[in-house]
C-alpha atoms as a PDB file:
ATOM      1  CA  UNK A   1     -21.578   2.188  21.973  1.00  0.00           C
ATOM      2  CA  UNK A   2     -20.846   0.490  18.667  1.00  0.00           C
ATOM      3  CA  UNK A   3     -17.991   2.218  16.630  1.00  0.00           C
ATOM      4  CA  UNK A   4     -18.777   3.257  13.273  1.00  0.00           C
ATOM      5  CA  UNK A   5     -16.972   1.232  10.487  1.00  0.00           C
ATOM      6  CA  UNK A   6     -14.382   3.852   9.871  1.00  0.00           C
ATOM      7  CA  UNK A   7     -13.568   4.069  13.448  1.00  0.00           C
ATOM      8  CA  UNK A   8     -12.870   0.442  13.651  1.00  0.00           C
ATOM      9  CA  UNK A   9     -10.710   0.475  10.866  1.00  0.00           C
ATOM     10  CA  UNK A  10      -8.952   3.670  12.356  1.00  0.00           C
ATOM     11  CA  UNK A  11      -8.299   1.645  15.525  1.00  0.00           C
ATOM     12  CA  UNK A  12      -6.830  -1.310  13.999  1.00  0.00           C
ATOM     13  CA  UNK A  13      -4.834   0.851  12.074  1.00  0.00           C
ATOM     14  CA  UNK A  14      -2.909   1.652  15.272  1.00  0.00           C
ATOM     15  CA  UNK A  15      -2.502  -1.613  16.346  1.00  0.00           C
ATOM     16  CA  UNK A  16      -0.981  -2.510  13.198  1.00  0.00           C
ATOM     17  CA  UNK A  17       1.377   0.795  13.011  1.00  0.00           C
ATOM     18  CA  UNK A  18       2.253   0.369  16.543  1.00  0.00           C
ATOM     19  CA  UNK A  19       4.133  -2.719  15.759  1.00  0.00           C
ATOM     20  CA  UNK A  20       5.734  -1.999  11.989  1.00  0.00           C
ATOM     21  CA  UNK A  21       7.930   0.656  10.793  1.00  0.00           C
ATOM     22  CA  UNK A  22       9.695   1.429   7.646  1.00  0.00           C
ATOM     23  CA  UNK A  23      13.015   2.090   7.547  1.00  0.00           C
ATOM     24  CA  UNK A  24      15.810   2.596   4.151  1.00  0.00           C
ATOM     25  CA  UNK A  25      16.672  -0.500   3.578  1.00  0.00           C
ATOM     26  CA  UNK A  26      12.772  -1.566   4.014  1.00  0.00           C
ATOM     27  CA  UNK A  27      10.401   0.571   3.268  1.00  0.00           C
ATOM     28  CA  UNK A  28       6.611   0.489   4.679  1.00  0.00           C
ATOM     29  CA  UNK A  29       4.520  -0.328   1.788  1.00  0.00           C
ATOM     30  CA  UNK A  30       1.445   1.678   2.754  1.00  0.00           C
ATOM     31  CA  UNK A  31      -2.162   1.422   1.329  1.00  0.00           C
ATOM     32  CA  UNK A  32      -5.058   3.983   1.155  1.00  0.00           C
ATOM     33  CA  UNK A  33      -8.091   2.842  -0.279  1.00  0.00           C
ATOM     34  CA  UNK A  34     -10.864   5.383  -0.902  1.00  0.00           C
ATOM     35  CA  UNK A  35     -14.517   4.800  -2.991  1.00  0.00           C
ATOM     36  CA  UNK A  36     -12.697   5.184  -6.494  1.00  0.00           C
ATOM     37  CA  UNK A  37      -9.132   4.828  -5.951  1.00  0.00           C
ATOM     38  CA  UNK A  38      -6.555   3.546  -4.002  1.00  0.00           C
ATOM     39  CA  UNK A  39      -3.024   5.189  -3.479  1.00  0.00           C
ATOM     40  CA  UNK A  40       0.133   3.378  -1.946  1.00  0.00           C
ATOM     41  CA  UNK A  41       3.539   4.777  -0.778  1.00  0.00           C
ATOM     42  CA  UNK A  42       7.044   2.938  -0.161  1.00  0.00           C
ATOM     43  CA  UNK A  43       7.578   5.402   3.336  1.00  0.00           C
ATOM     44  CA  UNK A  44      10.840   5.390   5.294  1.00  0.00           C
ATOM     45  CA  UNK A  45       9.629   6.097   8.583  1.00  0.00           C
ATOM     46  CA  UNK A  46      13.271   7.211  10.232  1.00  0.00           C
ATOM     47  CA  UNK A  47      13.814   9.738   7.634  1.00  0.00           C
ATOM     48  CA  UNK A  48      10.102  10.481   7.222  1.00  0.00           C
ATOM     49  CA  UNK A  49      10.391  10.446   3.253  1.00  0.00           C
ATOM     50  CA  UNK A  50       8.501   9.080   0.775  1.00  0.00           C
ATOM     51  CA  UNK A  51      10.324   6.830  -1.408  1.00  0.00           C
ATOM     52  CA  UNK A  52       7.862   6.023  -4.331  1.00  0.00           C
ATOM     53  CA  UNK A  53       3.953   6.504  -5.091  1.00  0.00           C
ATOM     54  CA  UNK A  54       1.181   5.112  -7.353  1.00  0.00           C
ATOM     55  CA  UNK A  55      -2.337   5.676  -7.331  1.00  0.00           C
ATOM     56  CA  UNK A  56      -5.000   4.953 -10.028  1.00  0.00           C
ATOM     57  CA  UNK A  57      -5.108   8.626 -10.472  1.00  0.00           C
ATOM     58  CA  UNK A  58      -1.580   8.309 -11.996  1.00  0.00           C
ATOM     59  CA  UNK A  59      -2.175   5.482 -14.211  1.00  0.00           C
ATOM     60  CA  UNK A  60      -4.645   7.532 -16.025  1.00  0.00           C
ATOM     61  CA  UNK A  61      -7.194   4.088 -16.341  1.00  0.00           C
ATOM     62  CA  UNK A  62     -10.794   3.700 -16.869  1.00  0.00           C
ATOM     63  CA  UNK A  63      -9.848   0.381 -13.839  1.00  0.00           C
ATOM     64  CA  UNK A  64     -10.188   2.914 -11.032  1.00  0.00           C
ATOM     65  CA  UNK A  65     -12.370   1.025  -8.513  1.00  0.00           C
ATOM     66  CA  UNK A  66     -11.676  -2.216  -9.737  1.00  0.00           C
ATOM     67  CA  UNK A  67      -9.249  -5.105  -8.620  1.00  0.00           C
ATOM     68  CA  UNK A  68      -7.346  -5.245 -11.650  1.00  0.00           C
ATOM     69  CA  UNK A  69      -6.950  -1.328 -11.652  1.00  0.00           C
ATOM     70  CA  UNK A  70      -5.575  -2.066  -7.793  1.00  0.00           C
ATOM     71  CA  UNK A  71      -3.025  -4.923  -9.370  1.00  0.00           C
ATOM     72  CA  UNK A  72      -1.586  -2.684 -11.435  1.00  0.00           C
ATOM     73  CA  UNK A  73      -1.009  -0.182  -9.295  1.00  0.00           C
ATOM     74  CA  UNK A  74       1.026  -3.098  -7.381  1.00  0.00           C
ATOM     75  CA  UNK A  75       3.132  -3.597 -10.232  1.00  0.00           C
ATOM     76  CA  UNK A  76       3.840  -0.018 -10.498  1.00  0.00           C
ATOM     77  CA  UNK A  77       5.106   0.916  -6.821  1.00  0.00           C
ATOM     78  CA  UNK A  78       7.443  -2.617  -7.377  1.00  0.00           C
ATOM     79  CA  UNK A  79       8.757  -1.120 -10.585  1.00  0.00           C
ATOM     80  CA  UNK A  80       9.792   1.617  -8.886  1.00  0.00           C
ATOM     81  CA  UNK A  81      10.721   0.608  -5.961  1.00  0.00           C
ATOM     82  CA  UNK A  82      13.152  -1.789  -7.800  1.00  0.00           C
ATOM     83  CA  UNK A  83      14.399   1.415  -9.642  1.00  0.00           C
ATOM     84  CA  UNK A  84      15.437   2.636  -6.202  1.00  0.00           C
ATOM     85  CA  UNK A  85      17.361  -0.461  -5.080  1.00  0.00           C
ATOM     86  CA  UNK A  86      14.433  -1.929  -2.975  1.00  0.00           C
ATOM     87  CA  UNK A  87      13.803  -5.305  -3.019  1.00  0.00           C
ATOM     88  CA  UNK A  88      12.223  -5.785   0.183  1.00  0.00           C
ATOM     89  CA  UNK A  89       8.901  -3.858   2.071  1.00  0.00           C
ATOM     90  CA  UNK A  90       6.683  -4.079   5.035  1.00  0.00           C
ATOM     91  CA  UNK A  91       2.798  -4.383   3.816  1.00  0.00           C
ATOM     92  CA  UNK A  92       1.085  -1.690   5.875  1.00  0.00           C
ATOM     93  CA  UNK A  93      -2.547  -2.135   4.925  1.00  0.00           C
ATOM     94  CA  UNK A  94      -3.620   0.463   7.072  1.00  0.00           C
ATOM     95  CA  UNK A  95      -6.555  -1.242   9.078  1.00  0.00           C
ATOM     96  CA  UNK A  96      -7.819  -2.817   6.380  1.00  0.00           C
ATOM     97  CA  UNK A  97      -8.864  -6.569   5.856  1.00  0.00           C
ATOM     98  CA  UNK A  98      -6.424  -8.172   3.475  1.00  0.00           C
ATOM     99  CA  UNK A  99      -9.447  -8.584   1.360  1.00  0.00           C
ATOM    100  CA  UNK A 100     -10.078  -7.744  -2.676  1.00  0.00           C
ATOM    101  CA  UNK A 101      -8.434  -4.957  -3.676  1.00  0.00           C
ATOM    102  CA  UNK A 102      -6.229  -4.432  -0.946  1.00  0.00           C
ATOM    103  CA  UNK A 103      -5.074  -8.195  -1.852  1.00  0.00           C
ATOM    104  CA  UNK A 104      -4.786  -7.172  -5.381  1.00  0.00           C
ATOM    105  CA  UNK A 105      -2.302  -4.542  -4.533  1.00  0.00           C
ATOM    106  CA  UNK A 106      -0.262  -7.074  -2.408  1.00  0.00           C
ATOM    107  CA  UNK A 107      -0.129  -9.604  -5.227  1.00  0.00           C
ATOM    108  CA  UNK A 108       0.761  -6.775  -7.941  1.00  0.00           C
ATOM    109  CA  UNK A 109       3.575  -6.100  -5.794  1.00  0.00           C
ATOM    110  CA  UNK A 110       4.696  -9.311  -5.220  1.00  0.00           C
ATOM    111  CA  UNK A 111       4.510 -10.167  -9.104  1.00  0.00           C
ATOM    112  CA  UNK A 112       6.590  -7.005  -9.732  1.00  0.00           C
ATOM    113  CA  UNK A 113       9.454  -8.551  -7.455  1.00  0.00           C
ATOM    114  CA  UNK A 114       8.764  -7.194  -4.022  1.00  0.00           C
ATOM    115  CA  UNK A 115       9.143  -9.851  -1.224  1.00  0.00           C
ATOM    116  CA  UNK A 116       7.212  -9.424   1.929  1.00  0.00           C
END
């Protein structure tokens, strides 16, 4: 039987968690993209905290669903994240292809000064 496209994603999710993990000193950058917006979190996974968070929703922009809404969101989480000391992440991108917005967010970041 042929998963459904959400179960797919769901299962390469695990893959993908099974082998990253955030810790204080380098955060898991994670990514939730829904229909409108998309939401990330710098997570330390020993500690089980949340260190920073953006979203579209926060931003207050009429970019929601776009990529350049998703690119600025990037640039946010870095801006805070460099507020906090952290210079470094792991990209969690949750089971999704590193594809349009998703990529946005990755590049946003990486313009704000996060290296991964």
């Amino acid at each position: 039987m042929k998963l459904s496209r959400n179960q797919a994603r769901k299962r390469r999710k695990q893959r993908i968690r099974k082998k990253i993990s955030g810790t204080g000193e380098r955060p898991r950058l994670a990514v939730f993209r829904s229909n409108k917006n998309i939401y990330v979190q710098l997570i330390d996974d020993r500690e089980q905290k949340t260190l920073a968070a953006s979203s579209t929703l926060s931003l207050a922009q009429g970019k929601s669903i776009n990529k350049d809404g998703a690119y600025q969101v990037g640039k946010d989480v870095a801006d805070k994240a460099l507020k906090h000391g952290i210079q470094t992440v792991v990209f969690d991108r949750s089971g999704y292809y590193f594809h349009g917005r998703i990529k946005s967010v990755a590049d946003g970041a990486r313009e704000g000064g996060l290296k991964f």
